[in-house]
Protein backbone atom coordinates (compact mmCIF):
# COMPACT_ATOMS: atom_id res chain seq x y z
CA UNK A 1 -6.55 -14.05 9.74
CA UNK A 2 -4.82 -11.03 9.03
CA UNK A 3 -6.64 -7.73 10.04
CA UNK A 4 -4.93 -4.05 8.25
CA UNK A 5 -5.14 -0.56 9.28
CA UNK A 6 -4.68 2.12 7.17
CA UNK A 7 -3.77 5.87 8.17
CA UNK A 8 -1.96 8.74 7.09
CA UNK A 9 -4.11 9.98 4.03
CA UNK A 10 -5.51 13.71 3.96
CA UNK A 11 -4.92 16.48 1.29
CA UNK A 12 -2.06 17.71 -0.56
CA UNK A 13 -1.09 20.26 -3.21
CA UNK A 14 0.14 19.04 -6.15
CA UNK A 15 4.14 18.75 -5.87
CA UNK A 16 3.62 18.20 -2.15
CA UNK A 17 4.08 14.83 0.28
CA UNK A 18 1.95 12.31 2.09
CA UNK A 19 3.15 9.31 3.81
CA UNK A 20 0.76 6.72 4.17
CA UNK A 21 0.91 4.05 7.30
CA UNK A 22 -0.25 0.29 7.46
CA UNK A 23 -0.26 -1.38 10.85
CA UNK A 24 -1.02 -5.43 10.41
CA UNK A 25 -2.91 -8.03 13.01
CA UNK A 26 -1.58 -11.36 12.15
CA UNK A 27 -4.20 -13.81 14.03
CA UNK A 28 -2.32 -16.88 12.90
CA UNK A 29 -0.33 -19.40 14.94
CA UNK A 30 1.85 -20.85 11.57
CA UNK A 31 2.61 -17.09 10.00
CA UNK A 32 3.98 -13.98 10.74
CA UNK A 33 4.33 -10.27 9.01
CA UNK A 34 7.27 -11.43 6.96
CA UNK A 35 5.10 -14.78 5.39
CA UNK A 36 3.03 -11.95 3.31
CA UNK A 37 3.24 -9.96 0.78
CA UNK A 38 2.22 -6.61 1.51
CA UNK A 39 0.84 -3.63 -1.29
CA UNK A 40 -1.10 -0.70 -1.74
CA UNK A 41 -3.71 -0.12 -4.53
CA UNK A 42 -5.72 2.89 -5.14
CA UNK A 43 -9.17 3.37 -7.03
CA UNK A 44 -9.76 6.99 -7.92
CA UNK A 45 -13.53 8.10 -8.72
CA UNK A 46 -14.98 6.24 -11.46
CA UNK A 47 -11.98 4.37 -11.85
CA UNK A 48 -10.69 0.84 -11.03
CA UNK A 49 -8.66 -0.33 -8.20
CA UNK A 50 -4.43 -0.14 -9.30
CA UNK A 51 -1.76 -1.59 -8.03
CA UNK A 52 0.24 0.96 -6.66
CA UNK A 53 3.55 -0.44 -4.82
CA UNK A 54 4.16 -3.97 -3.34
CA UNK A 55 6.91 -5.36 -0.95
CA UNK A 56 7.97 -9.13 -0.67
CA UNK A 57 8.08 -9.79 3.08
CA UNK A 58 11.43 -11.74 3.38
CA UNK A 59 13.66 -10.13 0.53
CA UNK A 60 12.21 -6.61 0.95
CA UNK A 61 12.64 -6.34 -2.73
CA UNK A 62 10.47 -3.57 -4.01
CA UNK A 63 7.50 -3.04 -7.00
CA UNK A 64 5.65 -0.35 -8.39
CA UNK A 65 2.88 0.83 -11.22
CA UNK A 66 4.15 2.32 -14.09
CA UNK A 67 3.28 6.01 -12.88
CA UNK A 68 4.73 5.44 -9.01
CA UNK A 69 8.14 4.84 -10.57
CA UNK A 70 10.47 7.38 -9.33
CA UNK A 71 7.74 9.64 -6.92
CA UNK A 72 6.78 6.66 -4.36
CA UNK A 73 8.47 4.36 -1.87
CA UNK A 74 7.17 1.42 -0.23
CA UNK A 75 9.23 -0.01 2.72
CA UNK A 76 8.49 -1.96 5.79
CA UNK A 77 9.62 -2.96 9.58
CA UNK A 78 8.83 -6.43 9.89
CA UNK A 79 9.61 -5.54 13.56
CA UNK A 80 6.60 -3.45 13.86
CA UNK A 81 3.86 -5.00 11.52
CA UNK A 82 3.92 -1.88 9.15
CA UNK A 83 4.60 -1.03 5.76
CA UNK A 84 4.77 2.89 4.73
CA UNK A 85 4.24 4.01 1.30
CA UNK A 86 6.14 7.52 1.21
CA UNK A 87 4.36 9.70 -1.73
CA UNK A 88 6.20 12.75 -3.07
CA UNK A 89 5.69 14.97 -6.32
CA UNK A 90 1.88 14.33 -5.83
CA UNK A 91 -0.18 14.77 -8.88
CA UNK A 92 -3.82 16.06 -8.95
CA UNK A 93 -4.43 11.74 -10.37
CA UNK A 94 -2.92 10.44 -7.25
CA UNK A 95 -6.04 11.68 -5.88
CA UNK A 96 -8.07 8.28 -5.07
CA UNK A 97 -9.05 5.94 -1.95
CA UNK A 98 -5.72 3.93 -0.98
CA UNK A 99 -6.09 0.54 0.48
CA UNK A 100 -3.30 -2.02 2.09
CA UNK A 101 -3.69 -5.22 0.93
CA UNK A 102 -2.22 -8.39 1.67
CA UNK A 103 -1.09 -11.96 0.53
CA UNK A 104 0.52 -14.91 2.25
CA UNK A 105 3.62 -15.68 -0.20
CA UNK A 106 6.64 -14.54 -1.19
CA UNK A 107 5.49 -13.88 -4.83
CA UNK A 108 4.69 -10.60 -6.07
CA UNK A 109 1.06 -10.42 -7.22
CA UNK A 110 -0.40 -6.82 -9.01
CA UNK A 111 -3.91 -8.47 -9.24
CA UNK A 112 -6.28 -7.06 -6.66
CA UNK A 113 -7.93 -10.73 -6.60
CA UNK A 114 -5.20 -13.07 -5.65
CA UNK A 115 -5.03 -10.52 -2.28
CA UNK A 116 -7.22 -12.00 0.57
CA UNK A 117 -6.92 -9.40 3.05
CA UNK A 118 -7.59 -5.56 2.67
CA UNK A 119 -7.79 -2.50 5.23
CA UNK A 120 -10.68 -0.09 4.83
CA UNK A 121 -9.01 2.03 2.95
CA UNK A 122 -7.74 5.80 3.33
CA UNK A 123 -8.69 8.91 1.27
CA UNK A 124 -5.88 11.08 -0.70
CA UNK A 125 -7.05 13.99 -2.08
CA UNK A 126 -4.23 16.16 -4.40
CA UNK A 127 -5.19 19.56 -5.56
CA UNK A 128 -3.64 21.64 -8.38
């Protein structure tokens, strides 16, 4: 069992920064942080959930949805459970609910389904 927390998310001007934290419970005896893929997804009103950035645990190596490209960056400290996503050059359609997910492989995955474990979620709200 994996348990997430989410935290960081508030409101923003559009240009501005938010840095988004996710803080992971790994209840397992055979896995740790590093055995999962972690990622953030979004679903703005009336919209469905997006893949916004993902992380492998082991290689570190780095994805991202088409619009993220350039104005977000995922990282995370093995060390410490966490993954960050840093968000800069905020738009007014960043504005959504942003939830850490994760997945127990070392395969990238942008499908919300094939993620078993999810946080509650954390409100961004961008304003022009």
């Amino acid at each position: 069992q994996v348990q997430l927390a989410e935290s960081g998310g508030g409101s923003a001007q559009a240009g501005g920064s938010l840095r988004l934290s996710c803080v992971a419970s790994v209840r397992t005896t055979d896995s740790t942080f590093s055995n999962y893929v972690m990622t953030w997804f979004r679903q703005g009103p009336g919209k469905e959930r997006e893949f916004v950035a993902g992380i492998l645990g082991n290689s570190g190596r780095a994805y991202y949805g088409d619009s993220m490209e350039g104005r977000f960056t995922i990282s995370r400290d093995n060390t410490k459970n966490m993954v960050d996503l840093q968000m800069n050059a905020l738009k007014p359609e960043d504005t959504a609910i942003y939830y850490c997910a994760a997945r127990r492989s070392q395969r990238m995955a942008t499908t919300r389904d094939l993620y078993d474990y999810w946080g509650q979620g954390t409100q961004v709200t961008v304003s022009s």
